[in-house]
PDB file of N, CA and C in Angstrom:
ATOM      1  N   UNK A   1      28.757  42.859 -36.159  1.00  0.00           N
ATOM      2  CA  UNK A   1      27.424  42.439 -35.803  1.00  0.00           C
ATOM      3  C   UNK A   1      27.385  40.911 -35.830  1.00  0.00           C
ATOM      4  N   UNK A   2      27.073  40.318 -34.432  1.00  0.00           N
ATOM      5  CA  UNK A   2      27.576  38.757 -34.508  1.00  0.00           C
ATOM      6  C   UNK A   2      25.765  38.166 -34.421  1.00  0.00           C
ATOM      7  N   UNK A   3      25.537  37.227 -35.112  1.00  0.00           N
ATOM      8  CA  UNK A   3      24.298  36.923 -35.540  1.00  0.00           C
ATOM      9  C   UNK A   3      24.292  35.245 -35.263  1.00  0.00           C
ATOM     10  N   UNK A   4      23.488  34.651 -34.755  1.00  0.00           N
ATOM     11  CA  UNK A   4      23.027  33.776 -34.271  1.00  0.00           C
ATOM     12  C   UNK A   4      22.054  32.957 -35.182  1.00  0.00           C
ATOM     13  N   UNK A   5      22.896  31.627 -35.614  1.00  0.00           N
ATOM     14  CA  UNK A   5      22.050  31.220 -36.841  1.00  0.00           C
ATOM     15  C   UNK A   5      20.681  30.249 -36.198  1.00  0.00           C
ATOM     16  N   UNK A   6      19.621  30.461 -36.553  1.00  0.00           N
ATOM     17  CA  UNK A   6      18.758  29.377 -35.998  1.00  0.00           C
ATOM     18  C   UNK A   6      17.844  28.759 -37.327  1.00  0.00           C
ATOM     19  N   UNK A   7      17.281  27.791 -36.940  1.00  0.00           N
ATOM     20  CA  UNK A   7      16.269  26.772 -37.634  1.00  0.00           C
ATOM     21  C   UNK A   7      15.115  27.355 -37.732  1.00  0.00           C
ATOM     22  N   UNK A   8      14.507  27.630 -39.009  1.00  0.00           N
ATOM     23  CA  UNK A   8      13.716  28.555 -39.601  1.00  0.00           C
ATOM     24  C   UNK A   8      11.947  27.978 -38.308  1.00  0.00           C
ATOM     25  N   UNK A   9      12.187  27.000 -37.879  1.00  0.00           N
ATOM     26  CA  UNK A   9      11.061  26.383 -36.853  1.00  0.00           C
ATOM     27  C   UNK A   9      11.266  26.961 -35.488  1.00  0.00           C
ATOM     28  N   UNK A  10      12.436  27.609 -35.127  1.00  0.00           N
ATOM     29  CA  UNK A  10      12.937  28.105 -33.927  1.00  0.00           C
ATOM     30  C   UNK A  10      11.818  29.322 -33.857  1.00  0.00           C
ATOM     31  N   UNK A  11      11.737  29.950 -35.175  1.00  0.00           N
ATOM     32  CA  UNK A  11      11.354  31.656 -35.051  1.00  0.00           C
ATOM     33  C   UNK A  11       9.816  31.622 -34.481  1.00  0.00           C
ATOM     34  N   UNK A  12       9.029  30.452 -34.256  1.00  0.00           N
ATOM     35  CA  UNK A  12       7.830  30.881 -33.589  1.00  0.00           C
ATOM     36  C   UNK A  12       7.684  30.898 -32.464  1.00  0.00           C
ATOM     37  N   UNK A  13       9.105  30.476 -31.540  1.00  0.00           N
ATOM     38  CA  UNK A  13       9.285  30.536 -30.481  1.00  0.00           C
ATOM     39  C   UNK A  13       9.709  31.981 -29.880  1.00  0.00           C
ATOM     40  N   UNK A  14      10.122  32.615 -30.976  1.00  0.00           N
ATOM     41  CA  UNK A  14      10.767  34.327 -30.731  1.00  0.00           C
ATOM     42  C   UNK A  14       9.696  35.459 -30.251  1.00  0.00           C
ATOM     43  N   UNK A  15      10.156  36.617 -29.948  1.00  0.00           N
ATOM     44  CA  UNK A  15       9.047  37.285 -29.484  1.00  0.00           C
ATOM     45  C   UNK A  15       9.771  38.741 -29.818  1.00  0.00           C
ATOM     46  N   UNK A  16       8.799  39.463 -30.737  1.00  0.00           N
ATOM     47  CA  UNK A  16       8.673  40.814 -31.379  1.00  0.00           C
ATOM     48  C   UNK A  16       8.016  41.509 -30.685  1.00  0.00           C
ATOM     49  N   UNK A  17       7.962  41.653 -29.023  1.00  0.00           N
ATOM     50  CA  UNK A  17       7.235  42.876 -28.290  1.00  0.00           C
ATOM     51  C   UNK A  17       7.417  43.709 -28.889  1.00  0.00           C
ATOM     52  N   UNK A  18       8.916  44.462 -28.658  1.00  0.00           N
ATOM     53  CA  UNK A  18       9.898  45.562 -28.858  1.00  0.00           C
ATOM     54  C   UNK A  18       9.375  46.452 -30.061  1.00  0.00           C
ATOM     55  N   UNK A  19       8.969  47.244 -29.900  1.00  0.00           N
ATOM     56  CA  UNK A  19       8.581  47.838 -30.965  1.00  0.00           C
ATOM     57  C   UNK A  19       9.705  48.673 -31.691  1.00  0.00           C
ATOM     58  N   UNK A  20      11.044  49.006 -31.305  1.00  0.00           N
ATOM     59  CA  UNK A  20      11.734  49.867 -31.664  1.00  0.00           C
ATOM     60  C   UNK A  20      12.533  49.144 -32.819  1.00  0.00           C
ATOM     61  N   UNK A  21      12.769  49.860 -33.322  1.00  0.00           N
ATOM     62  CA  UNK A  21      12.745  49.957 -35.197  1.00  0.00           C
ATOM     63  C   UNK A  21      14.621  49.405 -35.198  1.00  0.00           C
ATOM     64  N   UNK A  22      14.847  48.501 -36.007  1.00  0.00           N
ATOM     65  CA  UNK A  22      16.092  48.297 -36.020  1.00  0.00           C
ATOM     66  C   UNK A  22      16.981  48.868 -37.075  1.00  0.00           C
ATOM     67  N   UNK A  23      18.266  49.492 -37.120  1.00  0.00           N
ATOM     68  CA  UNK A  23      18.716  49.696 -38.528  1.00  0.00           C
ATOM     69  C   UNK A  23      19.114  49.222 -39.208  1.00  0.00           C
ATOM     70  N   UNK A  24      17.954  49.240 -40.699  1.00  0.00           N
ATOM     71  CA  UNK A  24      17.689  48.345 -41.621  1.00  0.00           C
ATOM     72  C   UNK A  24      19.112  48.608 -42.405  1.00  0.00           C
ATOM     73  N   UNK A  25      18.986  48.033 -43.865  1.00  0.00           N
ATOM     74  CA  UNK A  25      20.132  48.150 -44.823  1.00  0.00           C
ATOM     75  C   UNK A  25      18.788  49.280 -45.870  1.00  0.00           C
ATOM     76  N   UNK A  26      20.029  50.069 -46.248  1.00  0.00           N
ATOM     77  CA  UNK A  26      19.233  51.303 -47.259  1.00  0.00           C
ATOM     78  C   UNK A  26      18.289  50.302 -48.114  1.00  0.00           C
ATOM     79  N   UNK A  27      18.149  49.754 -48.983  1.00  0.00           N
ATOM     80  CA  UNK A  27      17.540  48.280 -49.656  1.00  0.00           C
ATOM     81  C   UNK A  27      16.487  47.969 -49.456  1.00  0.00           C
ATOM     82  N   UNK A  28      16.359  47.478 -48.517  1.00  0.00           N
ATOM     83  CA  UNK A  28      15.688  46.487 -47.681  1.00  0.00           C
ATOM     84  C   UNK A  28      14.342  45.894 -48.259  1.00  0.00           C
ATOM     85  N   UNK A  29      13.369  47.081 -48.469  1.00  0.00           N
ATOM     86  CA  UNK A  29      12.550  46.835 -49.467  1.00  0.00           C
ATOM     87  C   UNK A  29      12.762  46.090 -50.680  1.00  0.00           C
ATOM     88  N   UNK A  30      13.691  46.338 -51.322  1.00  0.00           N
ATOM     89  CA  UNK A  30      14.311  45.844 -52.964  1.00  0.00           C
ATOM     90  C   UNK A  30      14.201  44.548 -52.381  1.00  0.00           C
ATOM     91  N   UNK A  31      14.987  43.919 -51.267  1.00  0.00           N
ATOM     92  CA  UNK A  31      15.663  42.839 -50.757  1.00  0.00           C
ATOM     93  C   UNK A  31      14.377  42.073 -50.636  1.00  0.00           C
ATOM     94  N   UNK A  32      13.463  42.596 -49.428  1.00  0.00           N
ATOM     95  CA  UNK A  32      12.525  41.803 -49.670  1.00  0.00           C
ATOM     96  C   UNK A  32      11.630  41.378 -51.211  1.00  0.00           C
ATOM     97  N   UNK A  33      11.650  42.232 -51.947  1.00  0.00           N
ATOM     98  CA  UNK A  33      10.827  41.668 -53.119  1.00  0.00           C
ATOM     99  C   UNK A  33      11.802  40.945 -54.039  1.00  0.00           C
ATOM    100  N   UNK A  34      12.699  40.950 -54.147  1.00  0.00           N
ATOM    101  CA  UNK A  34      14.160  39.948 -54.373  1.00  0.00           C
ATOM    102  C   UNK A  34      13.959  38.551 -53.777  1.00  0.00           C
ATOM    103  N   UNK A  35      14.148  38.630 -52.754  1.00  0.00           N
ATOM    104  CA  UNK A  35      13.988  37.378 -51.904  1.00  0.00           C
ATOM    105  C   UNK A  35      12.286  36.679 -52.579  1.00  0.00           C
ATOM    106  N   UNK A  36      11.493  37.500 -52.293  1.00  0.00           N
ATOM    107  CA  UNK A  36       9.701  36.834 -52.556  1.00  0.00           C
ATOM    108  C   UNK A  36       9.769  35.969 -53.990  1.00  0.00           C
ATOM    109  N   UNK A  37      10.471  36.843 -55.171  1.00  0.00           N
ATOM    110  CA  UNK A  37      10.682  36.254 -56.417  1.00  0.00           C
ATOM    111  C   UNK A  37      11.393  35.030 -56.203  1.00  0.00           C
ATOM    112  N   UNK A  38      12.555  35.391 -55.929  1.00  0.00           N
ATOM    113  CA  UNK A  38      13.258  33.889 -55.658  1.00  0.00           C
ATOM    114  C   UNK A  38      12.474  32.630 -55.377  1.00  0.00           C
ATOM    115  N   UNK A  39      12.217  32.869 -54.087  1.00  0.00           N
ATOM    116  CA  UNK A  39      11.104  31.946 -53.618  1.00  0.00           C
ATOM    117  C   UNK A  39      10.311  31.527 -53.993  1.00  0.00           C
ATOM    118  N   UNK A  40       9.177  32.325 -54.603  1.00  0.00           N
ATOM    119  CA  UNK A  40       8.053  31.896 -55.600  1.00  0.00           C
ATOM    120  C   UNK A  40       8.531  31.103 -56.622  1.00  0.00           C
ATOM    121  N   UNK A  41       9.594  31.644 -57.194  1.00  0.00           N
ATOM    122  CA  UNK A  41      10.191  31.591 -58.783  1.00  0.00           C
ATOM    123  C   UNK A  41      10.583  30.185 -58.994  1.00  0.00           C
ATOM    124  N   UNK A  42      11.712  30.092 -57.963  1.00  0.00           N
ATOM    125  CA  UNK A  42      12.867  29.236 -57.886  1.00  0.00           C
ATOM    126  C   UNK A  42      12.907  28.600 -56.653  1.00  0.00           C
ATOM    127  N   UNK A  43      12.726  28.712 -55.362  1.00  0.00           N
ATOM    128  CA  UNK A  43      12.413  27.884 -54.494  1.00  0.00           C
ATOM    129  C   UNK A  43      13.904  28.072 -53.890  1.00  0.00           C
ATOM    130  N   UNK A  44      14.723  29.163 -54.247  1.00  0.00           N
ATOM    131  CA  UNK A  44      15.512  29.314 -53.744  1.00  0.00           C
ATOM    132  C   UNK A  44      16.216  30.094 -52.167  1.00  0.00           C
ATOM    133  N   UNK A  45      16.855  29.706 -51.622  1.00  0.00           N
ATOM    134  CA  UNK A  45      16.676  30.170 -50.268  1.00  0.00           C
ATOM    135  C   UNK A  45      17.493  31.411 -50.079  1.00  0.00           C
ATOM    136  N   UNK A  46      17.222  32.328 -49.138  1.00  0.00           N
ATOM    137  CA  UNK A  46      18.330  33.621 -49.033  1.00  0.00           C
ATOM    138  C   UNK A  46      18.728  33.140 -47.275  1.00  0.00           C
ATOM    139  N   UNK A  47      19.300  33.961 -47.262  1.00  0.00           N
ATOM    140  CA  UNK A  47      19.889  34.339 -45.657  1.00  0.00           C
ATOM    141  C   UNK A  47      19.382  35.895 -45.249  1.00  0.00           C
ATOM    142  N   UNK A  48      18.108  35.578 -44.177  1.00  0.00           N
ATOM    143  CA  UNK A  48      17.692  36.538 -43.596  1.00  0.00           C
ATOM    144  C   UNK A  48      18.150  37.016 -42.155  1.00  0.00           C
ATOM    145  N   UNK A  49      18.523  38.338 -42.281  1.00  0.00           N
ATOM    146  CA  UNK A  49      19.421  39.144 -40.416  1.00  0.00           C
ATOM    147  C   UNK A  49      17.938  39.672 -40.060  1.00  0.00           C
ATOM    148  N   UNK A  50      17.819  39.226 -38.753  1.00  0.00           N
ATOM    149  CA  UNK A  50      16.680  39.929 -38.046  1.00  0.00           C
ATOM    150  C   UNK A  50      16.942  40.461 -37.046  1.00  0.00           C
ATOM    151  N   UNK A  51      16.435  41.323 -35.827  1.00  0.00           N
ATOM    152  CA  UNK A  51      16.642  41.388 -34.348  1.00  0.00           C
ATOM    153  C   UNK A  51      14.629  40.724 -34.014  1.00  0.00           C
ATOM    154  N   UNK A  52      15.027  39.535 -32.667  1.00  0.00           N
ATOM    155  CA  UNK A  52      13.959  39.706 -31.986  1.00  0.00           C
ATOM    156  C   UNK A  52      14.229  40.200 -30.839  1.00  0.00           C
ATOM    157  N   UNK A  53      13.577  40.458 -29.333  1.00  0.00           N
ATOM    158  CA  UNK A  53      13.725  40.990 -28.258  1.00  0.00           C
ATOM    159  C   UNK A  53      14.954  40.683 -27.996  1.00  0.00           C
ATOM    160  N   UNK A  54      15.563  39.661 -27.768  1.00  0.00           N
ATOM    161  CA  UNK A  54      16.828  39.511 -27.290  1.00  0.00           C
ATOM    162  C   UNK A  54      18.133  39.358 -28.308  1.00  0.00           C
ATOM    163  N   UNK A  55      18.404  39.499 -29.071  1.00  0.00           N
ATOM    164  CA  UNK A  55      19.486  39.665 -30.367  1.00  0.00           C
ATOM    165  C   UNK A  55      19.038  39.521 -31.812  1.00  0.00           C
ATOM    166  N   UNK A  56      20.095  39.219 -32.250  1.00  0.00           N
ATOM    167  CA  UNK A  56      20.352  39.679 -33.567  1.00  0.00           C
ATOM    168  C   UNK A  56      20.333  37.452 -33.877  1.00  0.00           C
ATOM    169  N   UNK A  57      19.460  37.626 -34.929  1.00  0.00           N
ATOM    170  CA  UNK A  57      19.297  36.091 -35.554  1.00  0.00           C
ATOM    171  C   UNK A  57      19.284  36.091 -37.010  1.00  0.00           C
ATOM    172  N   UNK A  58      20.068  35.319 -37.371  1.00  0.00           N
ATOM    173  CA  UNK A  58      20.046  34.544 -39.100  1.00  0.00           C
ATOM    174  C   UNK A  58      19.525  33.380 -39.570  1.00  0.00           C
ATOM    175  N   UNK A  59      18.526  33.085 -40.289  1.00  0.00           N
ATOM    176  CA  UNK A  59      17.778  32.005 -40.824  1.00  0.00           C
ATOM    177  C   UNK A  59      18.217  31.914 -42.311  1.00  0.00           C
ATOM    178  N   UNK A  60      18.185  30.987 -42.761  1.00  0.00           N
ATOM    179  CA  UNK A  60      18.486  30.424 -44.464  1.00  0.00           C
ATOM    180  C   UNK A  60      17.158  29.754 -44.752  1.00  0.00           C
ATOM    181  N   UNK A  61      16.365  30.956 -45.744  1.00  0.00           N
ATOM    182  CA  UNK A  61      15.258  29.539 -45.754  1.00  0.00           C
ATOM    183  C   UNK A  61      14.494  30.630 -47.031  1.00  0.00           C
ATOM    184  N   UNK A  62      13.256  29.976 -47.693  1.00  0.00           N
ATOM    185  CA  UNK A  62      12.929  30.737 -48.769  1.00  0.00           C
ATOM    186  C   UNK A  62      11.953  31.585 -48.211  1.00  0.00           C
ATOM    187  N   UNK A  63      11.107  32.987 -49.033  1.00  0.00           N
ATOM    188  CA  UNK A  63      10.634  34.103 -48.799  1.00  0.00           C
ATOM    189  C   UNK A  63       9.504  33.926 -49.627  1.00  0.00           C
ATOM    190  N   UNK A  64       7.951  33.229 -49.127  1.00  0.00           N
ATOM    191  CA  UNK A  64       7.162  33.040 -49.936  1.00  0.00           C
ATOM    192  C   UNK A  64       6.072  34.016 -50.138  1.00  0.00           C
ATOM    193  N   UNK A  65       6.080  35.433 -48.838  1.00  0.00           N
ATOM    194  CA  UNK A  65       5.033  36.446 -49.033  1.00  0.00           C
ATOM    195  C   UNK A  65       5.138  37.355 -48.288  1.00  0.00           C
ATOM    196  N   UNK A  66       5.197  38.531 -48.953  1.00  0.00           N
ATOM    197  CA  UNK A  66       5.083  39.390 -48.118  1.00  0.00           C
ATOM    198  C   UNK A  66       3.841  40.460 -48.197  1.00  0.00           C
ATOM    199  N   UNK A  67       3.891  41.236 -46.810  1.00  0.00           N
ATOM    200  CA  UNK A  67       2.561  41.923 -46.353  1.00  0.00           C
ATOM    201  C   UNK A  67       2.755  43.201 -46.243  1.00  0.00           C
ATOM    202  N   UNK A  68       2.288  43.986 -45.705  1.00  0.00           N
ATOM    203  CA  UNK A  68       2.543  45.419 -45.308  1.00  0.00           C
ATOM    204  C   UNK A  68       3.553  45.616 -43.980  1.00  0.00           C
ATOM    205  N   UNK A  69       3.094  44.550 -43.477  1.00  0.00           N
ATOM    206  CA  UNK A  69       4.103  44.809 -41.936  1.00  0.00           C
ATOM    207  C   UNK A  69       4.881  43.176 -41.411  1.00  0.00           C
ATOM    208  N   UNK A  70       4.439  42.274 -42.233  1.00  0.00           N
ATOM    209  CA  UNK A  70       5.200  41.399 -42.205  1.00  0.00           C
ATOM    210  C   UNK A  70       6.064  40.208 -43.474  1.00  0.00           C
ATOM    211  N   UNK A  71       6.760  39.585 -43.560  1.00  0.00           N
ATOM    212  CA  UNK A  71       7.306  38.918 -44.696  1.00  0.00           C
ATOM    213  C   UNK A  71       6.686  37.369 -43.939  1.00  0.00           C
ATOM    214  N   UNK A  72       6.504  36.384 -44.911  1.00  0.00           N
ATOM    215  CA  UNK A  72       6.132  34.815 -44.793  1.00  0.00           C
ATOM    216  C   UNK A  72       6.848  34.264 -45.227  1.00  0.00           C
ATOM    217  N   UNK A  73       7.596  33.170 -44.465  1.00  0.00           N
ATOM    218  CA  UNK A  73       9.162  32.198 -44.523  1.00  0.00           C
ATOM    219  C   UNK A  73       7.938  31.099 -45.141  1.00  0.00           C
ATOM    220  N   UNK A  74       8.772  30.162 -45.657  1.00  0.00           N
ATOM    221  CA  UNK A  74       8.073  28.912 -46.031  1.00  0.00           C
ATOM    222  C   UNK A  74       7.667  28.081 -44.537  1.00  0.00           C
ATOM    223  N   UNK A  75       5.973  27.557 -44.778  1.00  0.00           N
ATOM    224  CA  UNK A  75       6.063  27.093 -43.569  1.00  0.00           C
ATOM    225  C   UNK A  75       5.064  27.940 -42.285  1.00  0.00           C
ATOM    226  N   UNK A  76       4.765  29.060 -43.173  1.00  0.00           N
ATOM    227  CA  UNK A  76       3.641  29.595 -42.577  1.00  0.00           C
ATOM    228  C   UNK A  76       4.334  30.838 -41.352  1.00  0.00           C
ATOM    229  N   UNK A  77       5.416  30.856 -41.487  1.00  0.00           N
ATOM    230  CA  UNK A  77       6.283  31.642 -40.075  1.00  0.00           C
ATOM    231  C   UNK A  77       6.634  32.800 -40.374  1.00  0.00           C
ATOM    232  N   UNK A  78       6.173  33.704 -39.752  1.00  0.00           N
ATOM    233  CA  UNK A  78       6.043  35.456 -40.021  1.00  0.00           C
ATOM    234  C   UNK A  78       7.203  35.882 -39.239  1.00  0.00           C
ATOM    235  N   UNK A  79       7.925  37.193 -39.846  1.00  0.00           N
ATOM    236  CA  UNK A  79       8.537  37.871 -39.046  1.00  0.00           C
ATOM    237  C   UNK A  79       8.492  39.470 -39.269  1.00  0.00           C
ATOM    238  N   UNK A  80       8.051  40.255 -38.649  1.00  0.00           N
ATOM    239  CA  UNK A  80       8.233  41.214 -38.892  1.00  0.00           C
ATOM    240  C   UNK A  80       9.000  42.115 -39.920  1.00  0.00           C
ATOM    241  N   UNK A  81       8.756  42.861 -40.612  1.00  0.00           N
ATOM    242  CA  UNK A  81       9.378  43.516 -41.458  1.00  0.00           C
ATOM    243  C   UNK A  81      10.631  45.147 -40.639  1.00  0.00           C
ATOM    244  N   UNK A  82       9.746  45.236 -39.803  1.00  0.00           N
ATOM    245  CA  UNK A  82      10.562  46.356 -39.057  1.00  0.00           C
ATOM    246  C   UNK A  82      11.518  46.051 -38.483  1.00  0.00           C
ATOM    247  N   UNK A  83      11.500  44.157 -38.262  1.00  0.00           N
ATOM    248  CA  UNK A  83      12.814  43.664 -37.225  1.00  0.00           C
ATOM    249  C   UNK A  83      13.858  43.306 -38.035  1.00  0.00           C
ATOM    250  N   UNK A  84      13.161  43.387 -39.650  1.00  0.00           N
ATOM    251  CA  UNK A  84      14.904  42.323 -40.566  1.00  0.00           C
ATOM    252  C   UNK A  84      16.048  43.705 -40.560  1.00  0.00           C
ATOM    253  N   UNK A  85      16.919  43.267 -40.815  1.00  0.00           N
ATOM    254  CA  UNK A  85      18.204  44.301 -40.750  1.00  0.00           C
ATOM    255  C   UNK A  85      19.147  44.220 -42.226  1.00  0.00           C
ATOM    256  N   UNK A  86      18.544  42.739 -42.914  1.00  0.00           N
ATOM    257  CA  UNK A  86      19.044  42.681 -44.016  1.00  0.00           C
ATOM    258  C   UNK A  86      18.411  41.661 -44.822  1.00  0.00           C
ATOM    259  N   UNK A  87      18.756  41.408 -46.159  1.00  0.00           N
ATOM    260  CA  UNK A  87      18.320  39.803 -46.699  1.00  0.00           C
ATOM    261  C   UNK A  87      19.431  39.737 -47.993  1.00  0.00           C
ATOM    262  N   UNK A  88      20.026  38.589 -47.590  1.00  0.00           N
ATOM    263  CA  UNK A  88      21.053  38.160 -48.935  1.00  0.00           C
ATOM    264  C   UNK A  88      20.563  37.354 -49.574  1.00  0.00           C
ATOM    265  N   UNK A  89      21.157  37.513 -51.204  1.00  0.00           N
ATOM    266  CA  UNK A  89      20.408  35.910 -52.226  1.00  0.00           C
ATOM    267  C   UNK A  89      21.833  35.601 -52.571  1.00  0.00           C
TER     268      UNK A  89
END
């Protein structure tokens, strides 16, 4: 799975039409509330795998909130929760 690193400012340029569900990592949940602590905690950054409409993208950046249907990057920049595929700390 070859992943495309971009600049956490790139992602408001992306576009989440696609509604179809990507396959996540069994986790994922854990991951996100892993990542939120970090962030809050420590200000520390993870490496997030997403798909938007057109591939598969990786951002490094911290995880300051999450929602029911979306997670908040530092910086005010949402991404879908149905599109991440993974999150490393």
């Amino acid at each position: 799975m070859e992943a495309t690193l971009i600049n956490k400012e790139d992602i408001r340029h992306l576009t989440f039409f696609n509604k179809e569900k990507v396959i996540q990592h069994t986790d994922i949940l854990q991951q996100i509330e892993r990542a939120t602590t970090l962030g809050n905690s420590f200000k520390t950054k993870v490496s997030i795998l997403f798909q938007d409409d057109q591939s598969i993208k990786k951002v490094e950046t911290t995880t300051w909130a999450v929602g029911s249907k979306f997670i908040c990057l530092k910086g005010g920049i949402w991404i879908p929760i149905s599109r991440l595929i993974e999150i490393k700390s």
